[in-house]
C-alpha atoms as a PDB file:
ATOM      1  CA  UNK A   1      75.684 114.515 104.204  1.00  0.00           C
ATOM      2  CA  UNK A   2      79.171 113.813 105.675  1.00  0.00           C
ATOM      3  CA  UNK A   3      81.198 111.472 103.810  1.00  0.00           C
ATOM      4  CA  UNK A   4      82.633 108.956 106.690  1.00  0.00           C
ATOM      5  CA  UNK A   5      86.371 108.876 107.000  1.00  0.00           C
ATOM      6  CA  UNK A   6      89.378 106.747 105.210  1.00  0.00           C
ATOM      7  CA  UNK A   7      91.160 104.439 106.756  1.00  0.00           C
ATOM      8  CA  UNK A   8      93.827 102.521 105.479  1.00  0.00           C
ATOM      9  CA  UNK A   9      95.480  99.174 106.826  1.00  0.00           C
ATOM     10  CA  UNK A  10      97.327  96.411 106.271  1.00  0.00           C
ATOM     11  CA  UNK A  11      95.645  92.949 106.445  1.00  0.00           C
ATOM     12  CA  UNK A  12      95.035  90.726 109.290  1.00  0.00           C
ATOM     13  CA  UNK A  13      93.727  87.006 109.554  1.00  0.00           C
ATOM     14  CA  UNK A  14      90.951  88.610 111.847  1.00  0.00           C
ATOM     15  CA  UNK A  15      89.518  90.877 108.738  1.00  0.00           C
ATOM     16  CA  UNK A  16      88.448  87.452 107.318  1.00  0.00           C
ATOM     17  CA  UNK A  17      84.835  88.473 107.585  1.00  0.00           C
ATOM     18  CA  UNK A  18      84.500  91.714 106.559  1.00  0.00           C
ATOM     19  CA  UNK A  19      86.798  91.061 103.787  1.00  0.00           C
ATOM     20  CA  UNK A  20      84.139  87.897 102.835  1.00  0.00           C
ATOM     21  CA  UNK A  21      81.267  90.326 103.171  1.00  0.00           C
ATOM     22  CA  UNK A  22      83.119  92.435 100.576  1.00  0.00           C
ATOM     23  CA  UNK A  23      84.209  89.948  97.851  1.00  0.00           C
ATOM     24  CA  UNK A  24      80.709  88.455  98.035  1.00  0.00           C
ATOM     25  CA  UNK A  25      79.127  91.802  97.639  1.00  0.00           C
ATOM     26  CA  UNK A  26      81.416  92.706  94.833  1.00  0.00           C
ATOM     27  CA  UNK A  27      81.618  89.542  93.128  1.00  0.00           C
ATOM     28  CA  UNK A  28      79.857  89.783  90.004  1.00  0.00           C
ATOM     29  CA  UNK A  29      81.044  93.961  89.586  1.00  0.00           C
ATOM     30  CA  UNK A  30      84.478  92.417  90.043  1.00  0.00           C
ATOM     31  CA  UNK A  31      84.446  89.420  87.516  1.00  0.00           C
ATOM     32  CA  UNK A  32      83.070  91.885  84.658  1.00  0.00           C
ATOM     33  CA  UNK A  33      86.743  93.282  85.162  1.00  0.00           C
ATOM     34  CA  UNK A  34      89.163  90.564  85.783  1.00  0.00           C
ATOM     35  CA  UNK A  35      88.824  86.504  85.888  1.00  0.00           C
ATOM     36  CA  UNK A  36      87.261  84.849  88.418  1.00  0.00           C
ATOM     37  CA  UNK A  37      88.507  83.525  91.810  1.00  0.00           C
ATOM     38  CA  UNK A  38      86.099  80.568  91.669  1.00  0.00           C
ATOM     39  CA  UNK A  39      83.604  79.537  94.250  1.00  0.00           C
ATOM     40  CA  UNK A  40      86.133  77.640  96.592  1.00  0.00           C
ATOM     41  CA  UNK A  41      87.358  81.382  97.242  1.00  0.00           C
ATOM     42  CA  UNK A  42      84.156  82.343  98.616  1.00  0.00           C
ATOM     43  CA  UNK A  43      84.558  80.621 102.129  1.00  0.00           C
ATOM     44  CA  UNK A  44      85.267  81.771 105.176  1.00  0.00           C
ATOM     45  CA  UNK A  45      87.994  79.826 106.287  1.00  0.00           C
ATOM     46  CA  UNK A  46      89.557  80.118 102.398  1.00  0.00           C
ATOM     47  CA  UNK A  47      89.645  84.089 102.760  1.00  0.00           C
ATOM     48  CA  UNK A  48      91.262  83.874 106.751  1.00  0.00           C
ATOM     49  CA  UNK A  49      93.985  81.591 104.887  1.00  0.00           C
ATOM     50  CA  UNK A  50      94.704  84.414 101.763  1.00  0.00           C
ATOM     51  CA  UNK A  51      95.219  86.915 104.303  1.00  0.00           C
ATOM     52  CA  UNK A  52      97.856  85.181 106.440  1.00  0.00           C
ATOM     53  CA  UNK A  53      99.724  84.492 103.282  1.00  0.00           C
ATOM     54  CA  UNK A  54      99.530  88.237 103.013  1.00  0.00           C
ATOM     55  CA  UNK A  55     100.494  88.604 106.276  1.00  0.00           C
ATOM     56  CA  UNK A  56     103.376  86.208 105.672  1.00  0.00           C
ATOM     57  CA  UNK A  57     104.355  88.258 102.446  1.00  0.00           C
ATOM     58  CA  UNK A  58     104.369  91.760 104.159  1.00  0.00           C
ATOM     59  CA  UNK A  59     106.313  90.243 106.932  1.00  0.00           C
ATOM     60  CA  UNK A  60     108.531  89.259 104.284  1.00  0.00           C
ATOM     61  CA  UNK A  61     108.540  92.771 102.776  1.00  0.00           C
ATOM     62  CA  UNK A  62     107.402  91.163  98.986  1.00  0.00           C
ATOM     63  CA  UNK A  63     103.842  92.180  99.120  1.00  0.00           C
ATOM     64  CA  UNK A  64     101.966  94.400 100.853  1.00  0.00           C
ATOM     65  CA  UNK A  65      97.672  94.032 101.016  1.00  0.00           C
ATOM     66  CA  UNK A  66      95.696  97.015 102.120  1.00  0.00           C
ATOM     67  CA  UNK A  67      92.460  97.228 103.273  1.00  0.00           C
ATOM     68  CA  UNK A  68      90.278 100.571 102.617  1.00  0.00           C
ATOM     69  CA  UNK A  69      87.790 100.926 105.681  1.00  0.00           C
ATOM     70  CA  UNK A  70      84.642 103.585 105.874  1.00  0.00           C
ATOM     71  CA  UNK A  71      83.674 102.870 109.270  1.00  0.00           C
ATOM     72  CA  UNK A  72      83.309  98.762 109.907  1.00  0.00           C
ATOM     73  CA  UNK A  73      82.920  98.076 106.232  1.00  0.00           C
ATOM     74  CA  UNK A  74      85.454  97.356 103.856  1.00  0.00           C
ATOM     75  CA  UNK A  75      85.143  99.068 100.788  1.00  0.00           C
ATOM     76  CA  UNK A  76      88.445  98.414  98.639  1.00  0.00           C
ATOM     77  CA  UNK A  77      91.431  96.527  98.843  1.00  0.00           C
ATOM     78  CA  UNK A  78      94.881  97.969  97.542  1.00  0.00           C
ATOM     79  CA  UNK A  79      98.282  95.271  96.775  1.00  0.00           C
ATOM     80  CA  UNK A  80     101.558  95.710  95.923  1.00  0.00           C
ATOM     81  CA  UNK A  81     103.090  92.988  94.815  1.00  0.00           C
ATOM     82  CA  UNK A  82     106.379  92.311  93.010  1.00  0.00           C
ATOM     83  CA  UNK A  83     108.426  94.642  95.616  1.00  0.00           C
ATOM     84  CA  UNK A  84     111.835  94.921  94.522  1.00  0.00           C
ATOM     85  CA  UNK A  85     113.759  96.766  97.513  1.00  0.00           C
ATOM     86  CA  UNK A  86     117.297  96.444  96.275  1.00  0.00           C
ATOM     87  CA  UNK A  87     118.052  97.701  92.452  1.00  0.00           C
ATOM     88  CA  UNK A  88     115.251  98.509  90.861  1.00  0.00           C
ATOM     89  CA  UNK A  89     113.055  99.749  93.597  1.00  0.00           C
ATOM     90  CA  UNK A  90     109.727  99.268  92.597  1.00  0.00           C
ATOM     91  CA  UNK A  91     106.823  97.537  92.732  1.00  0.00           C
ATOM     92  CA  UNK A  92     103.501  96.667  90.791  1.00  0.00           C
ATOM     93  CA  UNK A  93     100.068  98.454  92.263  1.00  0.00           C
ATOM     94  CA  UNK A  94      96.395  96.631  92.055  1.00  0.00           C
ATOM     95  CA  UNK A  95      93.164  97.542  93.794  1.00  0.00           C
ATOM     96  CA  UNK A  96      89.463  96.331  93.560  1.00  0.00           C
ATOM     97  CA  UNK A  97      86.586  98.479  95.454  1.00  0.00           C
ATOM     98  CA  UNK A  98      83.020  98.347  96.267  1.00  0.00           C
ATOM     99  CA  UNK A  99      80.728  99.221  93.445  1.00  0.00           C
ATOM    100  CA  UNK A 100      77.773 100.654  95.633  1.00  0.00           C
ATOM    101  CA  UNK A 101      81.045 102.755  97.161  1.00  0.00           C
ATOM    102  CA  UNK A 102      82.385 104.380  93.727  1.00  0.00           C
ATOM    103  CA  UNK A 103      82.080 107.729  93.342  1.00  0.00           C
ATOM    104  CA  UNK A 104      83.287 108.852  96.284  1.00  0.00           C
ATOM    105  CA  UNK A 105      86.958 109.305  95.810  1.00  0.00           C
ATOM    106  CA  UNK A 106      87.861 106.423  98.287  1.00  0.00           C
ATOM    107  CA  UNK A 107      89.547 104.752  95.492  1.00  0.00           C
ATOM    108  CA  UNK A 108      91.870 107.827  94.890  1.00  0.00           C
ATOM    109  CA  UNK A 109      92.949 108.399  98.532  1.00  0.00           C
ATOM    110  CA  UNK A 110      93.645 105.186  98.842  1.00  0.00           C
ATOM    111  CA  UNK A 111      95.645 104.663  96.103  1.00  0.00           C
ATOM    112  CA  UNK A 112      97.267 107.920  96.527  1.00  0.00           C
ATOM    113  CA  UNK A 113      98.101 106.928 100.749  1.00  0.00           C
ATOM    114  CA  UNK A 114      99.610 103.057  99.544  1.00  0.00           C
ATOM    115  CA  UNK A 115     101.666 104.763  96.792  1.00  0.00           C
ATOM    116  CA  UNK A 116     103.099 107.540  99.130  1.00  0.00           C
ATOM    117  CA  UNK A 117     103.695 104.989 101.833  1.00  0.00           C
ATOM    118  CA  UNK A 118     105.615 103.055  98.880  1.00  0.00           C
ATOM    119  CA  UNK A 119     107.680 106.090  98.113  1.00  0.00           C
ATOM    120  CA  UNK A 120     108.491 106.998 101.904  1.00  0.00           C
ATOM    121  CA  UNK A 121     108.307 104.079 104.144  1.00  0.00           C
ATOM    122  CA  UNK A 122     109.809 101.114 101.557  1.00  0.00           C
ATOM    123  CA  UNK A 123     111.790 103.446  99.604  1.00  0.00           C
ATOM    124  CA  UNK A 124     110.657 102.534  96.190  1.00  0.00           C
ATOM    125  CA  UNK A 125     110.650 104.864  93.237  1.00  0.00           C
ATOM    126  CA  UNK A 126     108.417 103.550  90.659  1.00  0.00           C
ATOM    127  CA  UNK A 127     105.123 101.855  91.070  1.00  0.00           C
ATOM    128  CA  UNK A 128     103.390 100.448  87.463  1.00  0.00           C
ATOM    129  CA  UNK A 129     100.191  99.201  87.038  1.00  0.00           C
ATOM    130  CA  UNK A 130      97.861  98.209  84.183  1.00  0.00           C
ATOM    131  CA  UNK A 131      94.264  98.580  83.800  1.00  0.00           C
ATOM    132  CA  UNK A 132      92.341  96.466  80.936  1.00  0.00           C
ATOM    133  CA  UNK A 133      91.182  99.047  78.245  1.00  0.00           C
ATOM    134  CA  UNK A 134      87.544  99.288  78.566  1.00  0.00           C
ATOM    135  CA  UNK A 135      88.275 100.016  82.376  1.00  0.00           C
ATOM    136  CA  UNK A 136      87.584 104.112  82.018  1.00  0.00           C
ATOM    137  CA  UNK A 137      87.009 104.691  86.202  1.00  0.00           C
ATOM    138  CA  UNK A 138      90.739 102.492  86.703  1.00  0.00           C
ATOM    139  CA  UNK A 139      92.167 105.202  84.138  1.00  0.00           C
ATOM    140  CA  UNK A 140      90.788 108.199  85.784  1.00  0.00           C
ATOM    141  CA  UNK A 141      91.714 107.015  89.142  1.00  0.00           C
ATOM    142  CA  UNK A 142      95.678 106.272  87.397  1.00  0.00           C
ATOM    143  CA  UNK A 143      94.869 109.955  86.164  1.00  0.00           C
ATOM    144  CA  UNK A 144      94.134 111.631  88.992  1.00  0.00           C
ATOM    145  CA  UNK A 145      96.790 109.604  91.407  1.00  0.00           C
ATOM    146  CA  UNK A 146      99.427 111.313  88.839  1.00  0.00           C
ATOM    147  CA  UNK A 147     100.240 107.667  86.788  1.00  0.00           C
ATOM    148  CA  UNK A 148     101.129 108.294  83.416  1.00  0.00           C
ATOM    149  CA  UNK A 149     100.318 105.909  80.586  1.00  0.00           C
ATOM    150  CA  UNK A 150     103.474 104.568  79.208  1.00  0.00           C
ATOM    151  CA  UNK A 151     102.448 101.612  76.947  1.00  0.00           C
ATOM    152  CA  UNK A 152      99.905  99.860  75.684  1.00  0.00           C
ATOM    153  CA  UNK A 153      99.733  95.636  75.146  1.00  0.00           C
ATOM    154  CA  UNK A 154      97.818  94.410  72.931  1.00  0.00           C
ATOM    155  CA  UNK A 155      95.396  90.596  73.800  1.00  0.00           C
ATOM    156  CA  UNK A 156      97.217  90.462  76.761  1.00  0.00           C
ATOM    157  CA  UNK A 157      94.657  89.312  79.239  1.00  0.00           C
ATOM    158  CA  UNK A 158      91.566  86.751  78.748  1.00  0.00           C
ATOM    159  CA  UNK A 159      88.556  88.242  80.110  1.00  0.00           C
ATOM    160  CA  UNK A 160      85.718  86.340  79.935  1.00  0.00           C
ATOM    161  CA  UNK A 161      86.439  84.493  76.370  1.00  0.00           C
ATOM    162  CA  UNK A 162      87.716  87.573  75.114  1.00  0.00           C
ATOM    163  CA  UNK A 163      91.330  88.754  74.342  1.00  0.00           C
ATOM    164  CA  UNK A 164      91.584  92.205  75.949  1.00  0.00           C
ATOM    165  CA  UNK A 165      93.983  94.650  75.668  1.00  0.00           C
ATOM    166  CA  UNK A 166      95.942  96.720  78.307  1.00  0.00           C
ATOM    167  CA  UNK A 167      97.240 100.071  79.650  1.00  0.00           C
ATOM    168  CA  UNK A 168     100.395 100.486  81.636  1.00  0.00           C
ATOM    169  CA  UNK A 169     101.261 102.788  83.755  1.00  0.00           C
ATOM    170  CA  UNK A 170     103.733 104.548  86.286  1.00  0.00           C
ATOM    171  CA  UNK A 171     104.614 106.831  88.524  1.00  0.00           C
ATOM    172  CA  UNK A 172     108.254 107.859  89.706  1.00  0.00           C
ATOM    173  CA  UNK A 173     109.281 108.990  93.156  1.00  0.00           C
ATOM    174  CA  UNK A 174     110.042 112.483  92.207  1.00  0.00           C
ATOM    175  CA  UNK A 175     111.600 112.918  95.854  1.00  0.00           C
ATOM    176  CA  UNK A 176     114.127 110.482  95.979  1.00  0.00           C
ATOM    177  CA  UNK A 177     115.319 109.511  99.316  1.00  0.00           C
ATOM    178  CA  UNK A 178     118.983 109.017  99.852  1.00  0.00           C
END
């Protein structure tokens, strides 16, 4: 079987739909793994609003929201948020994608393709993320998208009643633009 391409883009107020269709499909695979949005999220109109904030905060150059397309259907969704453009250059990586999609390394190329834009486009040199403990596919994909654990936090994020503990980790621009 051929495995459809990749695409990667930026969010628009017009993806409201197919980024619905996606958060409903995913919901329950999602809140196993962080807290819930609540069901006022789950709304049409709510989801068309979230994305012109993003589209406000790109505009802005503070965050950037991806969208991870196999043909018409979104299958992940890739943030950076935090992004520091003057002295310190970085900024902080999260992504969520489709559970009937994993295993197909769509994760990792689009990880890998915001992370290199970071590094080339916005200049940035380090990107950090965290993954909650018991998340093993996050820590392969941080694996094989060259992050390297740096630290480890213990009860730091309340996941359904329970204290969980988390990863961090980074990855440095090793070609630093001038």
């Amino acid at each position: 079987m051929i495995t459809p391409s990749l695409k990667i883009s930026l969010v628009k107020a017009d993806d409201a739909a197919a980024v619905l269709a996606f958060e409903q499909e995913n919901r329950q695979h999602f809140e196993e793994w962080i807290a819930s949005r609540g069901d006022d999220f789950y709304y049409l109109q709510e989801v068309r609003s979230s994305l012109e904030q993003a589209q406000y905060l790109a505009n802005a150059k503070r965050e950037y929201h991806y969208l991870a397309w196999v043909e018409n259907e979104v299958v992940g969704r890739i943030t950076l948020r935090g992004v520091e453009q003057d002295q310190y250059h970085k900024a902080f990586l999260g992504y969520r994608f489709s559970q009937r999609h994993g295993g197909h390394g769509y994760a990792t190329a689009a990880v890998n393709a915001v992370v290199n834009q970071a590094f080339d486009e916005f200049r940035l040199n380090r990107i950090e993320a965290v993954v909650i403990i018991d998340n093993l596919p996050s820590q392969a994909i941080m694996r094989k998208c060259g992050f390297n654990e740096y630290g480890h936090s213990h009860a730091s994020v309340l996941r359904n009643g329970i204290w969980m503990d988390m990863l961090h980790y980074e990855k440095l621009n090793t070609v630093r633009p001038a």
